[in-house]
Protein backbone atom coordinates (compact mmCIF):
# COMPACT_ATOMS: atom_id res chain seq x y z
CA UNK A 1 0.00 0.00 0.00
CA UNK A 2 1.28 3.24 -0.45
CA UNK A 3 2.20 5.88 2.20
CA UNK A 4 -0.36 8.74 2.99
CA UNK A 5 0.25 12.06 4.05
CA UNK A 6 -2.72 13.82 5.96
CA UNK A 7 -2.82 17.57 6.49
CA UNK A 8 -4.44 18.51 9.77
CA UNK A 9 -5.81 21.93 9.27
CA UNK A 10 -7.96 21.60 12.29
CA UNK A 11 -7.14 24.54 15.11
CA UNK A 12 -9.18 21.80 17.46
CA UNK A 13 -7.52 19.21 19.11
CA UNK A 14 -10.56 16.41 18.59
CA UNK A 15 -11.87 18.74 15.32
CA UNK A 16 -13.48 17.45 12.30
CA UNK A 17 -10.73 17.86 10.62
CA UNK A 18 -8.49 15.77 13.65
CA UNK A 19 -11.14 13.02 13.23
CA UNK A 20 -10.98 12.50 9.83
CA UNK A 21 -7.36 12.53 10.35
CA UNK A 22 -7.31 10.02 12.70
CA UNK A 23 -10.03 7.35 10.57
CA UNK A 24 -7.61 7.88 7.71
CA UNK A 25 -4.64 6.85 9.77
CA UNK A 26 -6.53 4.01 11.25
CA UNK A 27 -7.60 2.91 7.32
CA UNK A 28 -4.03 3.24 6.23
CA UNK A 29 -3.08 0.96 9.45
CA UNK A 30 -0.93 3.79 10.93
CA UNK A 31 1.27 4.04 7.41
CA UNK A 32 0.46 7.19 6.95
CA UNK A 33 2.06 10.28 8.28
CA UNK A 34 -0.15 13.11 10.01
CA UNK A 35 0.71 16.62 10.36
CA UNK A 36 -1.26 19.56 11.86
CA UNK A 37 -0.72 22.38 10.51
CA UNK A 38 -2.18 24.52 13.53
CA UNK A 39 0.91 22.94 16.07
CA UNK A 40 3.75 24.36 13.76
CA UNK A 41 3.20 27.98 13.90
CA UNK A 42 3.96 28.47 10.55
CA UNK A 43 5.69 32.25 10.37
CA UNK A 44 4.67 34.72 7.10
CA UNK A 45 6.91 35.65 4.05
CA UNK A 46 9.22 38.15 4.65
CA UNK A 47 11.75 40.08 2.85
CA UNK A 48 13.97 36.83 1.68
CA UNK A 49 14.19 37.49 -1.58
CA UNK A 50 12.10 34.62 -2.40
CA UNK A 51 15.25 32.13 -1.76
CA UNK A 52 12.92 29.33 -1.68
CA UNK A 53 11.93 29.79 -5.40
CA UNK A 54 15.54 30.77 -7.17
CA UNK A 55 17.55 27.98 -5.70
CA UNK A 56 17.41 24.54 -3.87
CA UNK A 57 17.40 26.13 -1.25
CA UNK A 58 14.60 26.00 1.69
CA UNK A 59 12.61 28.81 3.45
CA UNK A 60 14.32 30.55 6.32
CA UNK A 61 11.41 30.63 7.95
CA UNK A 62 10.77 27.05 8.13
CA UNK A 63 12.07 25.27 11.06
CA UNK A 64 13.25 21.05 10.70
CA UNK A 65 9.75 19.58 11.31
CA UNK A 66 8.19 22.24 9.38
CA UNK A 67 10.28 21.46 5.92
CA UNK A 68 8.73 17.87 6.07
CA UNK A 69 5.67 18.82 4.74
């Protein structure tokens, strides 16, 4: 079976979005990775030159866990 990646958008811990998170993982027999987008904090754009589009190279912004997605 192939992997899944779920996007938790949910800003509620037990959400509809969390549940449906969770059946998926359960129907994928936990091969699936989850992440929720609400727990990383993700920071805006700002003045980077748009690095992440000229180059290989990644966001500044991003932190480790956040690249993963």
């Amino acid at each position: 079976m192939n992997k899944c990646t779920i996007l938790n958008f949910s800003s509620r811990e037990n959400g509809n979005c969390a549940r449906i998170g969770e059946y998926l993982l359960n129907y994928y027999q936990k091969k699936a990775t989850v992440f929720t987008i609400d727990a990383n904090n993700f920071a805006p754009c700002n003045a980077c030159n748009y690095q992440c589009l000229k180059s290989e190279m990644f966001c500044p912004q991003l932190n480790h866990e956040q690249r993963k997605i």
